[in-house]
Protein backbone atom coordinates (compact mmCIF):
# COMPACT_ATOMS: atom_id res chain seq x y z
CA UNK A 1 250.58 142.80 135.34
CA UNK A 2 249.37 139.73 133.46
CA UNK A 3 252.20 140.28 131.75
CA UNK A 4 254.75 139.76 134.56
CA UNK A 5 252.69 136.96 135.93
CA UNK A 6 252.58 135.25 132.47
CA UNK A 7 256.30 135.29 132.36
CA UNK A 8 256.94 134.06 136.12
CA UNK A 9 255.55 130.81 134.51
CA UNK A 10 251.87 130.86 135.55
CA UNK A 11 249.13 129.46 133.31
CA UNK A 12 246.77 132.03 131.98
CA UNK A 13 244.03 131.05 134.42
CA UNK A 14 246.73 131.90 137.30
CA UNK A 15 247.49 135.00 136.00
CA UNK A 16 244.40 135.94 135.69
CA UNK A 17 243.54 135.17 139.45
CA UNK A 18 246.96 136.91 140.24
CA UNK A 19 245.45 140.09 138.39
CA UNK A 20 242.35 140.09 140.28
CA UNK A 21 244.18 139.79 144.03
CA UNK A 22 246.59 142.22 143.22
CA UNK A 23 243.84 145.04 141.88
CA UNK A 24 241.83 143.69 145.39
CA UNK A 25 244.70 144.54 147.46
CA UNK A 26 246.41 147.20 145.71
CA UNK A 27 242.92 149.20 145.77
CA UNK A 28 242.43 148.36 149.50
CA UNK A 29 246.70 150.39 150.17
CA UNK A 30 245.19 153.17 147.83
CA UNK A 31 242.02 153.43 150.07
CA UNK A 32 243.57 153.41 153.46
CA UNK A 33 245.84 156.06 151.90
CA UNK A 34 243.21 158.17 151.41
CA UNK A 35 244.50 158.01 147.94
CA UNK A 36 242.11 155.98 145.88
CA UNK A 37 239.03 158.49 144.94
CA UNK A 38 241.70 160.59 143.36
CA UNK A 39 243.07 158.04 141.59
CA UNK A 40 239.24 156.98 140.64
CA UNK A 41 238.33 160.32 139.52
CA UNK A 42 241.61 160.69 137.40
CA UNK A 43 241.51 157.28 135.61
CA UNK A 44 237.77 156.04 136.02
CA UNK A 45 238.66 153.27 138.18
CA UNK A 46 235.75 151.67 139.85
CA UNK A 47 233.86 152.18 137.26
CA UNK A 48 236.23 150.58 134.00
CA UNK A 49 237.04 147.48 136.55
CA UNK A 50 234.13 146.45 139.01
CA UNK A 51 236.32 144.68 141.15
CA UNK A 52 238.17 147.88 142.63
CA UNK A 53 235.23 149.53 143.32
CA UNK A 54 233.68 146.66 145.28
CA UNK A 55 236.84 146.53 147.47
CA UNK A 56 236.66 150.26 148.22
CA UNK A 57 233.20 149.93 149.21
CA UNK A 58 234.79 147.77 151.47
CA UNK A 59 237.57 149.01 152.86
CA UNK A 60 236.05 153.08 153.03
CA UNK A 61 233.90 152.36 155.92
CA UNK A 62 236.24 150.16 157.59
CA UNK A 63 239.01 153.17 157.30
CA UNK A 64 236.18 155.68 158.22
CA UNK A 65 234.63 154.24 161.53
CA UNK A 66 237.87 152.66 162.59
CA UNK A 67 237.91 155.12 165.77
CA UNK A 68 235.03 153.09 167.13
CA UNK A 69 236.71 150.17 167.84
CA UNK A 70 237.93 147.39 165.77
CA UNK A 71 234.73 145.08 166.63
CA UNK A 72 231.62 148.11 166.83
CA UNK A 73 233.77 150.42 163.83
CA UNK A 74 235.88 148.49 161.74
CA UNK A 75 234.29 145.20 161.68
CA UNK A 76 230.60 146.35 162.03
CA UNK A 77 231.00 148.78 159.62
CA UNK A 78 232.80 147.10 156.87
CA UNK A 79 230.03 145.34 154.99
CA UNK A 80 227.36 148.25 155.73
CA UNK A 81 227.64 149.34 151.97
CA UNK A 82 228.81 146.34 150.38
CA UNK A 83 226.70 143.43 152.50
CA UNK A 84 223.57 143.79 150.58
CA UNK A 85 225.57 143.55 147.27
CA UNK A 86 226.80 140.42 148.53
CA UNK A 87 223.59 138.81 150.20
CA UNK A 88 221.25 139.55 146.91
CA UNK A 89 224.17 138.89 144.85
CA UNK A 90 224.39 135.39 145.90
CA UNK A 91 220.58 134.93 146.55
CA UNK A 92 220.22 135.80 142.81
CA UNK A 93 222.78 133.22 141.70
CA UNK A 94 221.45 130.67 143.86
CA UNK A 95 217.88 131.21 142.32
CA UNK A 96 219.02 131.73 139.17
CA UNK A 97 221.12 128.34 139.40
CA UNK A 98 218.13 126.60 140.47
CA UNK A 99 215.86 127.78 137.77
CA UNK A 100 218.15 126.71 135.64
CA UNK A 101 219.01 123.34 136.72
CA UNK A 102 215.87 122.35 136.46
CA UNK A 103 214.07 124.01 134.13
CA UNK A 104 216.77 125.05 131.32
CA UNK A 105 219.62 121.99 130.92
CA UNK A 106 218.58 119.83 127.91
């Protein structure tokens, strides 16, 4: 894929984002197709690349409690396995970023 991206005329850093978006959405197809554990069990994705397996955990319980409604199922749902990732994640960066801005730069 970087490849093809590469030779569309896109800088590295580009293709590199272009990469990224496409595993993100190609993932999130596989998912709603019921089609991506299979694939994950096959070629240990999730696992080899972090970023598909944080957009199944996202898209899974949004496919799964869809019959509830798209507010209460789909959109309540969406983040119940992936939102504490996300809020720690960032509350760890933030306090990491602070501890080093003032404590580590020279």
């Amino acid at each position: 894929m970087f490849y093809f991206c590469e030779r569309s005329g896109l800088d590295d850093k580009t293709s590199a984002a272009c990469v990224c978006i496409s595993l993100i959405v190609l993932t999130g197809i596989l998912t709603g197709f019921g089609v991506f554990d299979t694939v994950a069990k096959f070629a240990g994705a999730g696992t080899m690349v972090p970023i598909t397996g944080f957009a199944n955990a996202v898209v899974s319980p949004a496919v799964e409690f869809q019959t509830e409604g798209r507010i209460t199922g789909t959109a309540v749902r969406m983040f119940t396995i992936a939102g504490p990732v996300i809020v720690y994640g960032c509350t760890a960066a933030s306090l990491y970023g602070f501890i080093y801005y003032f404590f580590c730069r020279g």
